[in-house]
PDB file of N, CA and C in Angstrom:
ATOM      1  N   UNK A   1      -5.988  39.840 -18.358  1.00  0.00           N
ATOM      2  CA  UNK A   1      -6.419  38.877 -17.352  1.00  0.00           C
ATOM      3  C   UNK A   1      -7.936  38.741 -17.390  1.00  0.00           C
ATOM      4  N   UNK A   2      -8.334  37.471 -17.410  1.00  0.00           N
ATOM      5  CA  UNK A   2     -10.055  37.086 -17.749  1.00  0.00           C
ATOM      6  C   UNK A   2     -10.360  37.062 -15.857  1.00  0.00           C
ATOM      7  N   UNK A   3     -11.292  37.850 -15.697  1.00  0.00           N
ATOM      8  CA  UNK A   3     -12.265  37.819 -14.991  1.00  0.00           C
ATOM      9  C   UNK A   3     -12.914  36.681 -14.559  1.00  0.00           C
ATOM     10  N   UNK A   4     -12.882  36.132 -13.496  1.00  0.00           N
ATOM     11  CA  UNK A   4     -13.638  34.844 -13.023  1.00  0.00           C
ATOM     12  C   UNK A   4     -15.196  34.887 -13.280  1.00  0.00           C
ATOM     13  N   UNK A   5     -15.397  33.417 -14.096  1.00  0.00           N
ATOM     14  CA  UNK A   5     -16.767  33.671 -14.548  1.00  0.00           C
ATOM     15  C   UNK A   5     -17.843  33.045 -13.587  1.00  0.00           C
ATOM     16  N   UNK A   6     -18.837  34.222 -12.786  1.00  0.00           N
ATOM     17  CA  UNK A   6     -20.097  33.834 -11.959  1.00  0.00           C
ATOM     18  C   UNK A   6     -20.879  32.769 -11.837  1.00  0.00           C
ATOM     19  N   UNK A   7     -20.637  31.771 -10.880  1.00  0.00           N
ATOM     20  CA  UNK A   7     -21.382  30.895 -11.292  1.00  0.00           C
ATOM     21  C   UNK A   7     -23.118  31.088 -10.682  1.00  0.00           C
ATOM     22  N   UNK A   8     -24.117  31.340 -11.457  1.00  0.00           N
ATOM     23  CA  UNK A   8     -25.220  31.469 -11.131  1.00  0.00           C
ATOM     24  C   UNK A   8     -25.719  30.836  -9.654  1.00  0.00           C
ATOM     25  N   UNK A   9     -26.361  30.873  -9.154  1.00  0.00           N
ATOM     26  CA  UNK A   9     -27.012  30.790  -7.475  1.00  0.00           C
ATOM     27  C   UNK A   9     -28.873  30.930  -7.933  1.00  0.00           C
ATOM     28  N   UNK A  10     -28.709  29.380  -6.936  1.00  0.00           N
ATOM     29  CA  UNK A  10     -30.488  29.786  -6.814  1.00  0.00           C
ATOM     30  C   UNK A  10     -31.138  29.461  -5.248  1.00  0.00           C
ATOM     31  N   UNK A  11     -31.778  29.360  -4.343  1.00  0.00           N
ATOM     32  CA  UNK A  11     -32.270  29.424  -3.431  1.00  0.00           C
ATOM     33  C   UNK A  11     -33.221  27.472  -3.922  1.00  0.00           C
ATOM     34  N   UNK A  12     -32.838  26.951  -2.758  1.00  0.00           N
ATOM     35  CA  UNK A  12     -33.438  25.442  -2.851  1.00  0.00           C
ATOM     36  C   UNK A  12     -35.534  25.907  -1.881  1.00  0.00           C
ATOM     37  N   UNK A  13     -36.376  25.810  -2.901  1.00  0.00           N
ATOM     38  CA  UNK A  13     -37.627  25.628  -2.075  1.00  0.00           C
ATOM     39  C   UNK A  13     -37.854  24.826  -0.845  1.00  0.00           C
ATOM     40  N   UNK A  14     -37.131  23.961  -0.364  1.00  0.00           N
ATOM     41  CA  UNK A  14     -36.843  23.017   0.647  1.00  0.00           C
ATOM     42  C   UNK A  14     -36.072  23.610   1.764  1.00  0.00           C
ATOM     43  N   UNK A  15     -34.603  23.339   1.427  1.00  0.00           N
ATOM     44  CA  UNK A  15     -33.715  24.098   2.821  1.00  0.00           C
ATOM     45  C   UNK A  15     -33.802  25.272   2.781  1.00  0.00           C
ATOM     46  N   UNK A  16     -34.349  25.851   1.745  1.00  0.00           N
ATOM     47  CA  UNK A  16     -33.278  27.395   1.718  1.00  0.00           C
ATOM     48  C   UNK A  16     -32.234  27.880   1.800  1.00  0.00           C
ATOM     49  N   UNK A  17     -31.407  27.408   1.195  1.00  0.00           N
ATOM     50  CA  UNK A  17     -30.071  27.389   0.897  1.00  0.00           C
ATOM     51  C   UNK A  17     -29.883  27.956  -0.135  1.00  0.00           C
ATOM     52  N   UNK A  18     -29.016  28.830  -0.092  1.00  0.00           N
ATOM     53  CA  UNK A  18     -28.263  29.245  -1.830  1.00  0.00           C
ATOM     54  C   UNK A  18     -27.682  28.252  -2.026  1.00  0.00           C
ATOM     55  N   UNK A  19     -27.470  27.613  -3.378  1.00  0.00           N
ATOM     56  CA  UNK A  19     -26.386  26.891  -3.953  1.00  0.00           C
ATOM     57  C   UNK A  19     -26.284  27.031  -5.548  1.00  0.00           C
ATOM     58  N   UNK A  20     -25.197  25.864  -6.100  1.00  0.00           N
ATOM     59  CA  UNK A  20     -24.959  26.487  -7.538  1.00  0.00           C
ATOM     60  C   UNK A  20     -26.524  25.830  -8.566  1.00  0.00           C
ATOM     61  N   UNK A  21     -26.714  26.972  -9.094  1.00  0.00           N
ATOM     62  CA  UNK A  21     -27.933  26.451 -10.046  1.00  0.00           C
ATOM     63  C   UNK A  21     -27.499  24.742 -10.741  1.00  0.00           C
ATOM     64  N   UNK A  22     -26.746  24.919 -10.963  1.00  0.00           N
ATOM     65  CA  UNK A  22     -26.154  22.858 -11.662  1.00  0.00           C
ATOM     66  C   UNK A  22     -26.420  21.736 -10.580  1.00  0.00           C
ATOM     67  N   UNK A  23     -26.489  22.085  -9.300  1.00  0.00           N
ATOM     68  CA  UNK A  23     -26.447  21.186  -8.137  1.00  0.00           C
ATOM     69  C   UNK A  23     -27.964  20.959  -8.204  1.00  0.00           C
ATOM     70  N   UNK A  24     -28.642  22.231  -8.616  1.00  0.00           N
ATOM     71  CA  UNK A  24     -30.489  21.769  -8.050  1.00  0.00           C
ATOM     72  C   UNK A  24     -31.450  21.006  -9.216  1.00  0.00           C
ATOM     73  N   UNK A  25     -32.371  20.637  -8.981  1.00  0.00           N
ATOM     74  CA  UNK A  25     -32.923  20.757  -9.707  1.00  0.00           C
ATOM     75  C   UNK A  25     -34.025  21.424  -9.938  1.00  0.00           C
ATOM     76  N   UNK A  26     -34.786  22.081 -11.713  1.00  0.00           N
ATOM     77  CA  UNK A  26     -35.902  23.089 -11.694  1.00  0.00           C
ATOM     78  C   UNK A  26     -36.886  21.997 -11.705  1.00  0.00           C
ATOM     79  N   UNK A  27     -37.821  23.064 -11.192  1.00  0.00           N
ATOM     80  CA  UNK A  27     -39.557  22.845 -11.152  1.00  0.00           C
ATOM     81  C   UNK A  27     -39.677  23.841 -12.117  1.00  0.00           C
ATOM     82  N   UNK A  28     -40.682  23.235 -13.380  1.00  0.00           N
ATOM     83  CA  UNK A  28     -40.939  24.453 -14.430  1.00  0.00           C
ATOM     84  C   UNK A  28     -42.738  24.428 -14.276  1.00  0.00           C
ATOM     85  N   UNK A  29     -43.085  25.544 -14.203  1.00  0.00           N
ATOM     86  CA  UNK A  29     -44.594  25.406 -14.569  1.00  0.00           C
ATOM     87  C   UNK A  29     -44.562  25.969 -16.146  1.00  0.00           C
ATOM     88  N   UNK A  30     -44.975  24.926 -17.211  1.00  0.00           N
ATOM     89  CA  UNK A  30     -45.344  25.613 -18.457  1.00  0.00           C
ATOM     90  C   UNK A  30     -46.302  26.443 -18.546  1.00  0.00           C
ATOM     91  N   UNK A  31     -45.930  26.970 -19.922  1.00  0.00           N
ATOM     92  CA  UNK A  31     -46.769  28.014 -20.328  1.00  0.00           C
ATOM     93  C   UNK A  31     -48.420  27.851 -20.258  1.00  0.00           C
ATOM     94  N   UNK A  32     -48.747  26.248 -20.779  1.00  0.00           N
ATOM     95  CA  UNK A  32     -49.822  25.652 -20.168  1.00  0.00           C
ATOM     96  C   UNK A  32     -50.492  25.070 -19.133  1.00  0.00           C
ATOM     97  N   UNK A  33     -49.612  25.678 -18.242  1.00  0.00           N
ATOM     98  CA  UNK A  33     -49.977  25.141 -16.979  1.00  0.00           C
ATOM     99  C   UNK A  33     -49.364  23.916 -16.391  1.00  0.00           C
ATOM    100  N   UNK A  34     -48.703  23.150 -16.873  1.00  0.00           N
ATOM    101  CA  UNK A  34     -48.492  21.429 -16.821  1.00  0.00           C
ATOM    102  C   UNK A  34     -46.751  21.856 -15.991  1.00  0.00           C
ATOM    103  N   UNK A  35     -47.204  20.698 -14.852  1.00  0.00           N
ATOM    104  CA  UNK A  35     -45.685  21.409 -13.760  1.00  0.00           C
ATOM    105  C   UNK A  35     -44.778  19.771 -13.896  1.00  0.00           C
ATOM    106  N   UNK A  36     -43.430  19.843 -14.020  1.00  0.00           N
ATOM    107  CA  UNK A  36     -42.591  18.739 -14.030  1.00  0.00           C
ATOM    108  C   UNK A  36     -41.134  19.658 -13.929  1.00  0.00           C
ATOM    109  N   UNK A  37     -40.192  18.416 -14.208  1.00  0.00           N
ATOM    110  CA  UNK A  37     -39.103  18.189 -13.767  1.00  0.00           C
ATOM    111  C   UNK A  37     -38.078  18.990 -15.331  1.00  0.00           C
ATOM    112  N   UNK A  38     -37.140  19.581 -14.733  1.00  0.00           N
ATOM    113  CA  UNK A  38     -36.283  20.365 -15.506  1.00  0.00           C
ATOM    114  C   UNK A  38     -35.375  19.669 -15.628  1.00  0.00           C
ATOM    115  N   UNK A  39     -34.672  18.278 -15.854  1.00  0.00           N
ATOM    116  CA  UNK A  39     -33.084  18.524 -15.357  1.00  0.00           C
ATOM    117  C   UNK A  39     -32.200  19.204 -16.213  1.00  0.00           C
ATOM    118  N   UNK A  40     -32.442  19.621 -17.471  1.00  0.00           N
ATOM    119  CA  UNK A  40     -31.269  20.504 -18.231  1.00  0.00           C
ATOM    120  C   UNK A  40     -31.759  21.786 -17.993  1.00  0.00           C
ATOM    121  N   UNK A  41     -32.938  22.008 -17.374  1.00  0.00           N
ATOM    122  CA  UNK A  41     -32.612  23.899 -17.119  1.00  0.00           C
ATOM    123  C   UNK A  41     -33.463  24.097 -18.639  1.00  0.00           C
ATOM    124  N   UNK A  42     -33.854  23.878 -19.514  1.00  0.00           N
ATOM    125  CA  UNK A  42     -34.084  24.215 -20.744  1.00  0.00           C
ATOM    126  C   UNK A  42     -35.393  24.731 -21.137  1.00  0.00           C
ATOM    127  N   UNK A  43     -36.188  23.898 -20.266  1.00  0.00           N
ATOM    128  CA  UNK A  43     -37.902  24.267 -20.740  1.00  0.00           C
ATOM    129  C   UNK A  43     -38.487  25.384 -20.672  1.00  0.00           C
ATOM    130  N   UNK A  44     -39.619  26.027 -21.351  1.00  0.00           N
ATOM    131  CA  UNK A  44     -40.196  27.178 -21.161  1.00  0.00           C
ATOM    132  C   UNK A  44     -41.051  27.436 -19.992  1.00  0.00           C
ATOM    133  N   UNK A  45     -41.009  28.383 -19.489  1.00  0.00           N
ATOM    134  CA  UNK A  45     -41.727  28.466 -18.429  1.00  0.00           C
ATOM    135  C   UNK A  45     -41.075  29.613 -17.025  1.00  0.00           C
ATOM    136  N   UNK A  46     -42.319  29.130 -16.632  1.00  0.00           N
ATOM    137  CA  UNK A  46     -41.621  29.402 -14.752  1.00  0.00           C
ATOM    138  C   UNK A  46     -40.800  28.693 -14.138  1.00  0.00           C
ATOM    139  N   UNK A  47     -39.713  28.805 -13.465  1.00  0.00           N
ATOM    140  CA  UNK A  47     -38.893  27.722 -12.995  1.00  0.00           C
ATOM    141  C   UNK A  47     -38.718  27.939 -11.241  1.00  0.00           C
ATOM    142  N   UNK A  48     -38.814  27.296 -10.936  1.00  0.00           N
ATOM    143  CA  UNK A  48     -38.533  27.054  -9.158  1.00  0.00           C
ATOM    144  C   UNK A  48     -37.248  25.693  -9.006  1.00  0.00           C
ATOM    145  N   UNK A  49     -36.666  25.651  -7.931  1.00  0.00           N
ATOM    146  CA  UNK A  49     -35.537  25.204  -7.707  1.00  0.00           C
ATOM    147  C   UNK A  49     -35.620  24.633  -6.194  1.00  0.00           C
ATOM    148  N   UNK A  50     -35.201  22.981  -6.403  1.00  0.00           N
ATOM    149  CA  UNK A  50     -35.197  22.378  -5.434  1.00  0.00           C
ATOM    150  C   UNK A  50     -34.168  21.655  -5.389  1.00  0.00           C
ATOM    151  N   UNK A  51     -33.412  20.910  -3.920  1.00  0.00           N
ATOM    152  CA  UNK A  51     -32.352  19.842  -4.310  1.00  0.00           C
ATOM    153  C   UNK A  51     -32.860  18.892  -4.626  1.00  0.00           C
ATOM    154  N   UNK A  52     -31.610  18.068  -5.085  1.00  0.00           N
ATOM    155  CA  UNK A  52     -32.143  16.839  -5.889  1.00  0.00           C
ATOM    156  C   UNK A  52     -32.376  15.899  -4.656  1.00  0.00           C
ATOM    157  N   UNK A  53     -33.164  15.777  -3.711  1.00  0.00           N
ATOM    158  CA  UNK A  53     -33.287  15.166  -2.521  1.00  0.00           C
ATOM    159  C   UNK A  53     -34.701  15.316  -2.487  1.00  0.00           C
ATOM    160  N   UNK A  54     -35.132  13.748  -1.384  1.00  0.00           N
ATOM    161  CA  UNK A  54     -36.710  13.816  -1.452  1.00  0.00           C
ATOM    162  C   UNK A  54     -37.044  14.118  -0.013  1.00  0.00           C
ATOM    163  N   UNK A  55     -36.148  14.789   1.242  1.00  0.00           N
ATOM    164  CA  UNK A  55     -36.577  15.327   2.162  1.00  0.00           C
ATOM    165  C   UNK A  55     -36.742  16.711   2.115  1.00  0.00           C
ATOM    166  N   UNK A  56     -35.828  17.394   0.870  1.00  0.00           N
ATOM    167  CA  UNK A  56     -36.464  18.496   0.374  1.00  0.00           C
ATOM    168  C   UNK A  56     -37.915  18.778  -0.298  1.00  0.00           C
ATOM    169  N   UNK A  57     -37.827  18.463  -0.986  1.00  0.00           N
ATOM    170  CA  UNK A  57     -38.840  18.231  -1.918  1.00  0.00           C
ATOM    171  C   UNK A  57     -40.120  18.080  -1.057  1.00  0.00           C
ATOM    172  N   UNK A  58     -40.182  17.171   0.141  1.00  0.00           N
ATOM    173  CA  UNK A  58     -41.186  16.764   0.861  1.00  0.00           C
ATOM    174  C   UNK A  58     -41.606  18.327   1.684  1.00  0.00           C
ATOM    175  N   UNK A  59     -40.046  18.736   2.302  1.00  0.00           N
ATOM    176  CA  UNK A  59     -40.293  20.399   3.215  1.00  0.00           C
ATOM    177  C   UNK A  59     -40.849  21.411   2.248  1.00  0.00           C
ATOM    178  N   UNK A  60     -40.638  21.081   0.837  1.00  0.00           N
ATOM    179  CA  UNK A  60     -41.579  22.071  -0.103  1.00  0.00           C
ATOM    180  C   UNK A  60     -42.918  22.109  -0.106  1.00  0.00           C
ATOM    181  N   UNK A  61     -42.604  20.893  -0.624  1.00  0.00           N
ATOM    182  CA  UNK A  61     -44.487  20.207  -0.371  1.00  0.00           C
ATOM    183  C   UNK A  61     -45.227  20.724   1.250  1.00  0.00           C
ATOM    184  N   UNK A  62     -44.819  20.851   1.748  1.00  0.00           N
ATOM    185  CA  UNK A  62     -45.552  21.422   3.287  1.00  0.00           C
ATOM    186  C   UNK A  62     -45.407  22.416   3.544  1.00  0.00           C
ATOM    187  N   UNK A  63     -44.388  23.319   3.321  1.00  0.00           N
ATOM    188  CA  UNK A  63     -44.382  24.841   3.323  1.00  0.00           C
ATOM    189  C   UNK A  63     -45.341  24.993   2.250  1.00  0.00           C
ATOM    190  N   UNK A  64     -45.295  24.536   1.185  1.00  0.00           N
ATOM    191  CA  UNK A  64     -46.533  24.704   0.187  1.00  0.00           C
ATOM    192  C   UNK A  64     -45.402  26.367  -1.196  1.00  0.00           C
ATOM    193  N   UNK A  65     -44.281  26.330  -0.616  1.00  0.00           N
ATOM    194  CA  UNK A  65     -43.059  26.741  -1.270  1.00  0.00           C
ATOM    195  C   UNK A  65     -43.377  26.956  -2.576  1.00  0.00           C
ATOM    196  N   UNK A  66     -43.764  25.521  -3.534  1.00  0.00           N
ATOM    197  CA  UNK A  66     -44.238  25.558  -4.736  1.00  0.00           C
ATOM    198  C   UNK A  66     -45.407  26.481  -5.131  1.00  0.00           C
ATOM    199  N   UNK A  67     -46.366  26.072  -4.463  1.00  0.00           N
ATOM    200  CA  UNK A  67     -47.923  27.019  -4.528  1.00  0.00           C
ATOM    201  C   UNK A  67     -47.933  28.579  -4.776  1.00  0.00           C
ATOM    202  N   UNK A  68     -46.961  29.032  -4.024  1.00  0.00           N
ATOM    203  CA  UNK A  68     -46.149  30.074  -3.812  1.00  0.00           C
ATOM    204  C   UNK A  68     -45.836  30.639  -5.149  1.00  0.00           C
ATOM    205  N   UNK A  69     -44.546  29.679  -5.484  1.00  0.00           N
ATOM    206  CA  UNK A  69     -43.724  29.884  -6.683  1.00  0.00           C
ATOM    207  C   UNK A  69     -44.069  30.431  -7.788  1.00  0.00           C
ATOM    208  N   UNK A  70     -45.470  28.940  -7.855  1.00  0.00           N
ATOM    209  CA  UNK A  70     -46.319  29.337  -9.435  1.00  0.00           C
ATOM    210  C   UNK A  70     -47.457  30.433  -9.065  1.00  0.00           C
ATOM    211  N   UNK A  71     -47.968  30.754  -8.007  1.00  0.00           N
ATOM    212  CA  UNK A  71     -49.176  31.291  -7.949  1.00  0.00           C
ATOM    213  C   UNK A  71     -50.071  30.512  -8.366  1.00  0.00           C
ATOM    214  N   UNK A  72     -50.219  28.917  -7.712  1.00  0.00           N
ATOM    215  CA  UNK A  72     -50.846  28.224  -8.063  1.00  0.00           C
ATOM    216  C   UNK A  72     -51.322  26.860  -7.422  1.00  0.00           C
ATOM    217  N   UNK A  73     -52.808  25.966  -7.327  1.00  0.00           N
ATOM    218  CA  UNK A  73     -53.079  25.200  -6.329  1.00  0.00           C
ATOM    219  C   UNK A  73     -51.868  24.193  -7.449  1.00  0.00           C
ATOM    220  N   UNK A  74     -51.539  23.064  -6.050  1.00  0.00           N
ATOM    221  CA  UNK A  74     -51.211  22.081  -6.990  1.00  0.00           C
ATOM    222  C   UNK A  74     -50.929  21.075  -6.401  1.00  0.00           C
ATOM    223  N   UNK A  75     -52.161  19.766  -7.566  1.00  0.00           N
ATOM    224  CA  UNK A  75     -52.686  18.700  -6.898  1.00  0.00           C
ATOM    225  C   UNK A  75     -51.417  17.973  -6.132  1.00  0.00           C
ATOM    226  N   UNK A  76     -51.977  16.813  -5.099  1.00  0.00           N
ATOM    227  CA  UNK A  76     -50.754  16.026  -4.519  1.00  0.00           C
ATOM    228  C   UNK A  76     -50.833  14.929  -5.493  1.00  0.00           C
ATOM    229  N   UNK A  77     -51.157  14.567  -6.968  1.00  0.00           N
ATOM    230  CA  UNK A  77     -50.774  14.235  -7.811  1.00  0.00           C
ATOM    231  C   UNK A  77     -49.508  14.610  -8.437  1.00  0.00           C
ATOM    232  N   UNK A  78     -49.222  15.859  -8.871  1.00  0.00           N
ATOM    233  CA  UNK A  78     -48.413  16.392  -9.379  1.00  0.00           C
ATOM    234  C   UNK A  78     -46.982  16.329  -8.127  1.00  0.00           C
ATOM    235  N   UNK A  79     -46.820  16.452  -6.972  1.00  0.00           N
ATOM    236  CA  UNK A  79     -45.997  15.929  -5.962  1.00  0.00           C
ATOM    237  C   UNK A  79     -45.492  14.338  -6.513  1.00  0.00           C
ATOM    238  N   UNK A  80     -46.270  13.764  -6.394  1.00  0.00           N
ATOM    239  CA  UNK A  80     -46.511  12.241  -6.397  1.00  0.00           C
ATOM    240  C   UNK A  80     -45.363  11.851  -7.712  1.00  0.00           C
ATOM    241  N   UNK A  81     -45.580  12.688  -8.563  1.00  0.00           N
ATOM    242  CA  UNK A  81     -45.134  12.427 -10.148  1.00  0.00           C
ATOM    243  C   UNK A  81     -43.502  13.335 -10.087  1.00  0.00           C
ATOM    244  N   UNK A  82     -43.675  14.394  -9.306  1.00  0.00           N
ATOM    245  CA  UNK A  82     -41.719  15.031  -9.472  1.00  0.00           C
ATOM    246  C   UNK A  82     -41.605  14.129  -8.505  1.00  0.00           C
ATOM    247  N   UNK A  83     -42.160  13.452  -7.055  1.00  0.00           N
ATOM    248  CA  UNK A  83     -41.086  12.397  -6.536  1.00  0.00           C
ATOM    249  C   UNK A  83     -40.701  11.261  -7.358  1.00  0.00           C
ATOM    250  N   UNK A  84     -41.750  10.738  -8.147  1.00  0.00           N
ATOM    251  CA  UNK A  84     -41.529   9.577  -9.048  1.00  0.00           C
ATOM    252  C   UNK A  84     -39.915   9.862  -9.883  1.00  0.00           C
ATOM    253  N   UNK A  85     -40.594  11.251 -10.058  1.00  0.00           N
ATOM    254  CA  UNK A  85     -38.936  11.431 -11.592  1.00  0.00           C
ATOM    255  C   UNK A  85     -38.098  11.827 -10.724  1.00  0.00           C
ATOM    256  N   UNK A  86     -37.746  11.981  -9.337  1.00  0.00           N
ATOM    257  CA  UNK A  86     -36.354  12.700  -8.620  1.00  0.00           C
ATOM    258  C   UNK A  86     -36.043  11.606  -8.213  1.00  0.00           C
ATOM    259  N   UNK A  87     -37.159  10.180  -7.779  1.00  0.00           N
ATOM    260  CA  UNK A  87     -36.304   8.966  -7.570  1.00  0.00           C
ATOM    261  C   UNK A  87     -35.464   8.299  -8.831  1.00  0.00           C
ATOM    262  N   UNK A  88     -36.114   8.364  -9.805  1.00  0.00           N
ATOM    263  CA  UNK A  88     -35.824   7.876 -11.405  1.00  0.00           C
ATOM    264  C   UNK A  88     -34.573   8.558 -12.037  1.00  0.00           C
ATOM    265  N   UNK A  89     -34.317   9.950 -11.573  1.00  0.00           N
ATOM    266  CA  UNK A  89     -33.042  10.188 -11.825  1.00  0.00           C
ATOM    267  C   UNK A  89     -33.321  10.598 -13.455  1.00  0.00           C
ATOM    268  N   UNK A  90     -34.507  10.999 -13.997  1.00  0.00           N
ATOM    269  CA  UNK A  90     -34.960  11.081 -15.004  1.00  0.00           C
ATOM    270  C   UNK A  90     -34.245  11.967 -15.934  1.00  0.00           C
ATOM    271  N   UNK A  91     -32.741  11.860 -15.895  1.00  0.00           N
ATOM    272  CA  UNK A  91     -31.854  12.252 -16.754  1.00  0.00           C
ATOM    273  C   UNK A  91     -31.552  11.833 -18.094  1.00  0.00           C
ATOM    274  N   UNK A  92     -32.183  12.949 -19.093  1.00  0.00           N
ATOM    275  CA  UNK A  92     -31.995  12.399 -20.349  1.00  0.00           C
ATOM    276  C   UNK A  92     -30.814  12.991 -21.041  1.00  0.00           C
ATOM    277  N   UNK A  93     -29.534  12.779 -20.740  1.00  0.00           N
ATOM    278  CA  UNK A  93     -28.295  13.373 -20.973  1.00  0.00           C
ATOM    279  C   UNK A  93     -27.659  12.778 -21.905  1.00  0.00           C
TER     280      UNK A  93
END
């Protein structure tokens, strides 16, 4: 008999919610510093986890959640640009 397989859990920077890592989406800070949008989970880096929602995203942005994350300032440019790609749906699947 196979063992039910775990589905990973991550904590949303916004609600704070556990949910399934596939439902959120990552925030990666690269290795170079440069912060964007994960949607396959794949990139190198630091990763932080938000829903795919922009009233989350916004409660991040003001808890400052992210800043946190990376150990790092980060411009309201870089906000400006993951809301751009979480409205865009910037799924390259």
């Amino acid at each position: 008999m196979q063992k039910p397989r775990k589905i990973p859990q991550r904590q949303c920077l916004g609600c704070r919610e556990m949910k399934n890592k596939k439902d959120l989406i990552r925030v990666v800070r690269s290795p170079e510093g440069e912060i964007s949008l994960d949607f396959k989970g794949k990139k190198p880096g630091r990763g932080a986890y938000v829903c795919p929602s922009a009233p989350c995203l916004a409660k991040a942005r003001k808890s400052r959640a992210l800043e946190r994350a990376f150990s790092a300032q980060i411009p309201p440019a870089v906000y400006e640009e993951l809301e751009r790609q979480m409205a865009e749906g910037d799924r390259d699947e």
